[in-house]
Protein backbone atom coordinates (compact mmCIF):
# COMPACT_ATOMS: atom_id res chain seq x y z
CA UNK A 1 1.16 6.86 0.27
CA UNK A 2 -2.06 5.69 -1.77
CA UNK A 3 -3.84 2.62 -2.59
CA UNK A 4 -6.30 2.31 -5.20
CA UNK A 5 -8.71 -0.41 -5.01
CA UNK A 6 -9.82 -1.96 -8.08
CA UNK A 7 -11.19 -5.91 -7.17
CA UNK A 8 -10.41 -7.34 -3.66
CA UNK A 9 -11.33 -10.42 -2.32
CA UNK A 10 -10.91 -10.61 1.52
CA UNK A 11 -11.09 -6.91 3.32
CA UNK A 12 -10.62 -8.34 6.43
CA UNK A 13 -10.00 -5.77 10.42
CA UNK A 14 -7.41 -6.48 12.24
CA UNK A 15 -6.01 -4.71 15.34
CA UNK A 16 -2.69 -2.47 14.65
CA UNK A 17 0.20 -3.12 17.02
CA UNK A 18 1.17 0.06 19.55
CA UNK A 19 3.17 2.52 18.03
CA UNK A 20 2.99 0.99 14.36
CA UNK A 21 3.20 3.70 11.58
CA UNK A 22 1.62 2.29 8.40
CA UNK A 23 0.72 3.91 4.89
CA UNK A 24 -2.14 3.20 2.94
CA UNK A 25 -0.77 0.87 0.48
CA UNK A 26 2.39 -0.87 2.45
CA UNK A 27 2.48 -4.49 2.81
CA UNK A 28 2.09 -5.40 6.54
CA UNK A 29 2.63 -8.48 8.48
CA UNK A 30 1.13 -10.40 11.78
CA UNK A 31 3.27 -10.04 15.13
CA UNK A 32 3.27 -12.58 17.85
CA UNK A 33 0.14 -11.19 19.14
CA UNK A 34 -1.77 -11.31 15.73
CA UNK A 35 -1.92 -7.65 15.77
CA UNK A 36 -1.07 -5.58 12.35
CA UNK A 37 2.70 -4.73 11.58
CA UNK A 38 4.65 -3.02 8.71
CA UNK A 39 6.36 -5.66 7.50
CA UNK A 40 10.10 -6.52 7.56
CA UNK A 41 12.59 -8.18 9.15
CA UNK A 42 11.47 -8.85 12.63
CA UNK A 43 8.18 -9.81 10.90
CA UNK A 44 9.09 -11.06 7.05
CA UNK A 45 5.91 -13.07 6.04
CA UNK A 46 3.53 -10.89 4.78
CA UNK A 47 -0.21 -11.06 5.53
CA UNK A 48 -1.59 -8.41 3.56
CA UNK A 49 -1.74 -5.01 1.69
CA UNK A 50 -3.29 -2.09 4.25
CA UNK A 51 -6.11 -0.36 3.29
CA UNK A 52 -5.98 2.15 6.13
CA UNK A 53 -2.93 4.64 7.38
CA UNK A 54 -1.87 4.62 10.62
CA UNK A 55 0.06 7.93 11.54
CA UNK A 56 0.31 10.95 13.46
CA UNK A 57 2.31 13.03 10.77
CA UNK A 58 0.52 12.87 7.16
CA UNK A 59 -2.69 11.26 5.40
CA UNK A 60 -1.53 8.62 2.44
CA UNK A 61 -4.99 9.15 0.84
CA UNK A 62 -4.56 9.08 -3.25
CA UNK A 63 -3.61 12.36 -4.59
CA UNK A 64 -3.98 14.09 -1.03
CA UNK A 65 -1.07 16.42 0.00
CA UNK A 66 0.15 14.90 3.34
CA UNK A 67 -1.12 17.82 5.70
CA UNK A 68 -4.76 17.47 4.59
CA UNK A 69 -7.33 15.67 7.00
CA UNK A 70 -10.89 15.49 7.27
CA UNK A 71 -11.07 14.76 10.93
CA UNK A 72 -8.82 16.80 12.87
CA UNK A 73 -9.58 15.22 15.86
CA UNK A 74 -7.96 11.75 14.74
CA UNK A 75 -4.78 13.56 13.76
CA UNK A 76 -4.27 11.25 10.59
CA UNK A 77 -4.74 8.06 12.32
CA UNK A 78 -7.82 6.21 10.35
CA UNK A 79 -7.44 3.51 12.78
CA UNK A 80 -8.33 5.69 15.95
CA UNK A 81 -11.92 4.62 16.90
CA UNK A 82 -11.69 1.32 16.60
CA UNK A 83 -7.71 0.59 16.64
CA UNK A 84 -8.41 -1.59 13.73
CA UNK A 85 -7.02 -1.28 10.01
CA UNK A 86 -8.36 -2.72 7.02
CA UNK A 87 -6.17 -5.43 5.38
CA UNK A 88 -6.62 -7.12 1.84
CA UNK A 89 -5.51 -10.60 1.66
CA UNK A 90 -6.37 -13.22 -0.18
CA UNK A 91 -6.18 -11.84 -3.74
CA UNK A 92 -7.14 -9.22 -5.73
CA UNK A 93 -6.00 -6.20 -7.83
CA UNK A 94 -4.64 -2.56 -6.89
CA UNK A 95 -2.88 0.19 -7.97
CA UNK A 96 -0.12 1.22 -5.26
CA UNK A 97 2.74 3.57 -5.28
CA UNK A 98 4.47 2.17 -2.44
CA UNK A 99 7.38 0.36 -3.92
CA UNK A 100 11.04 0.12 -4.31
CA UNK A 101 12.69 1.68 -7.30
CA UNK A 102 14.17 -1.54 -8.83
CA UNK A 103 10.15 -2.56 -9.64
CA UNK A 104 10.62 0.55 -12.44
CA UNK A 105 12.06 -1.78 -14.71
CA UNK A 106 9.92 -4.91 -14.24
CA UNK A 107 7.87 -6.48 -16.40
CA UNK A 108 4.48 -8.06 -16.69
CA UNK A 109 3.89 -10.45 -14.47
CA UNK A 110 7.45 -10.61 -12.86
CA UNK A 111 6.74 -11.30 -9.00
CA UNK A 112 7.10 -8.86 -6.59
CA UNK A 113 8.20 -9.51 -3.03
CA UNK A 114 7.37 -7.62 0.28
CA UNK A 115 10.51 -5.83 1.74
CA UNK A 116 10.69 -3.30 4.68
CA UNK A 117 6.71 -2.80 3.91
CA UNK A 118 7.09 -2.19 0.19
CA UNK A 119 7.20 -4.34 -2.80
CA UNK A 120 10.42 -4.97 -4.42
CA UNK A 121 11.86 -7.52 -7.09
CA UNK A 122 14.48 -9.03 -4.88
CA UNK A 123 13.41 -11.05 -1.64
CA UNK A 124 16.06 -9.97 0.69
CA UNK A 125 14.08 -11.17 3.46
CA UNK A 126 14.50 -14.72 2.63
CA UNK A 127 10.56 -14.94 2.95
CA UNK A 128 9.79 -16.66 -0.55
CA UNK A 129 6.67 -15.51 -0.09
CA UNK A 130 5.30 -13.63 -3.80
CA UNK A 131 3.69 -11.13 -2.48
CA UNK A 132 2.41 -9.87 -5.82
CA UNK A 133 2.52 -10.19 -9.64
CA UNK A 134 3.41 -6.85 -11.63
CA UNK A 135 0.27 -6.15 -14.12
CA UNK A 136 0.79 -2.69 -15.12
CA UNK A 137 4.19 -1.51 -15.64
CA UNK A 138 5.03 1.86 -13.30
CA UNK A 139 3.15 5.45 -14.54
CA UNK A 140 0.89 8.00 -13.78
CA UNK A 141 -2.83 7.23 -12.74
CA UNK A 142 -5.70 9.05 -13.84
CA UNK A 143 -7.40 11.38 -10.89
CA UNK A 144 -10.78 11.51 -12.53
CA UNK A 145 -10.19 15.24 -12.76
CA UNK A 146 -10.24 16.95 -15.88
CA UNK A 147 -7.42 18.16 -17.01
CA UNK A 148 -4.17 17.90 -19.40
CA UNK A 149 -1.90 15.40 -18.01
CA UNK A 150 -3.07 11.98 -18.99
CA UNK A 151 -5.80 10.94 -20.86
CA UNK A 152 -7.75 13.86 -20.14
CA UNK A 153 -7.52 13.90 -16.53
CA UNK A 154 -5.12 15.01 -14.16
CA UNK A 155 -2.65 12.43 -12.96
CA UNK A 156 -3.17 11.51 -9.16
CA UNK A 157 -0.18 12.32 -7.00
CA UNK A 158 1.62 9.90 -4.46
CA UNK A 159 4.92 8.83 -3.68
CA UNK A 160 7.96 7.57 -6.12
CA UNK A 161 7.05 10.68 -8.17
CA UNK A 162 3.58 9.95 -8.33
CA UNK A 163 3.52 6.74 -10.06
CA UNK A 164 1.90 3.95 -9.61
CA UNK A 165 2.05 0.75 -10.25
CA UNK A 166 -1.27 -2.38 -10.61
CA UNK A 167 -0.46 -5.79 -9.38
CA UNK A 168 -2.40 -8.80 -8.57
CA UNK A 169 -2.31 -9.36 -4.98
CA UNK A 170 -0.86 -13.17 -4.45
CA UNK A 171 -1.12 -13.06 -0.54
């Protein structure tokens, strides 16, 4: 649901395949075409980590409930003037909350593989591709709200309980 950009190298646009649903935050992969794809079996090398959604149910913005959206009109697809998405490659460091539960238990720097769009510790796509290393174990993420969850802020919501989890992007 959320991505957090902290360093990136390469923010490059690509064009997203027809009919592609894509959160903010999934690893995604190049089709035939060179067009953007969630990654996964049909498509199991990874290319990058979106920086855009894709959808025309719910926003993935960081600690946005799902039915909020700025511009109505686009119905929660940020990819609908130009039919491009955003697409980090090439390095860099994030906070993301899209991955499988098994990463939980990982440690620092264990690698992290790209499965069905999300990052896992198992590469059950046979890829061998290291997607990511693991630099911050899974936990809550400061919103820069004051508050009294964590640290003096509120913690920013998301998926998988709204945790989070910082890698260093390897792809």
């Amino acid at each position: 649901m959320a991505l957090i950009e902290k360093f990136h190298v390469v923010a490059a646009e690509r064009t997203v395949a027809s009919g592609e649903t894509i959160k903010e935050g999934q690893i995604v992969s190049l089709n035939s075409l060179g067009e953007v794809v969630l990654q996964g079996v049909a498509n199991p090398i990874p290319y990058g980590i979106a920086g855009d959604t894709k959808s025309t149910s719910a926003s993935a913005m960081p600690g946005i409930s799902a039915g909020w959206q700025n511009r109505v009109s686009d119905y929660f697809d940020e990819t609908k003037a130009s039919g491009k998405m955003t697409v980090y490659h090439s390095g860099g460091e994030f906070a993301t909350d899209q991955f499988a539960a098994a990463v939980a238990s990982a440690s620092i720097m264990d690698p992290l593989y790209a499965v069905a769009g999300v990052l896992d510790v198992v590469d059950t796509n046979g890829s061998n591709v290291v997607a990511a290393r693991l630099i911050q174990a899974a936990g809550t993420y400061p919103s820069g709200v004051p508050g009294v969850d964590l640290n003096g802020d509120q913690a920013l919501s998301g998926d998988n309980s709204n945790t989070y989890i910082e890698i260093k992007l390897t792809i």
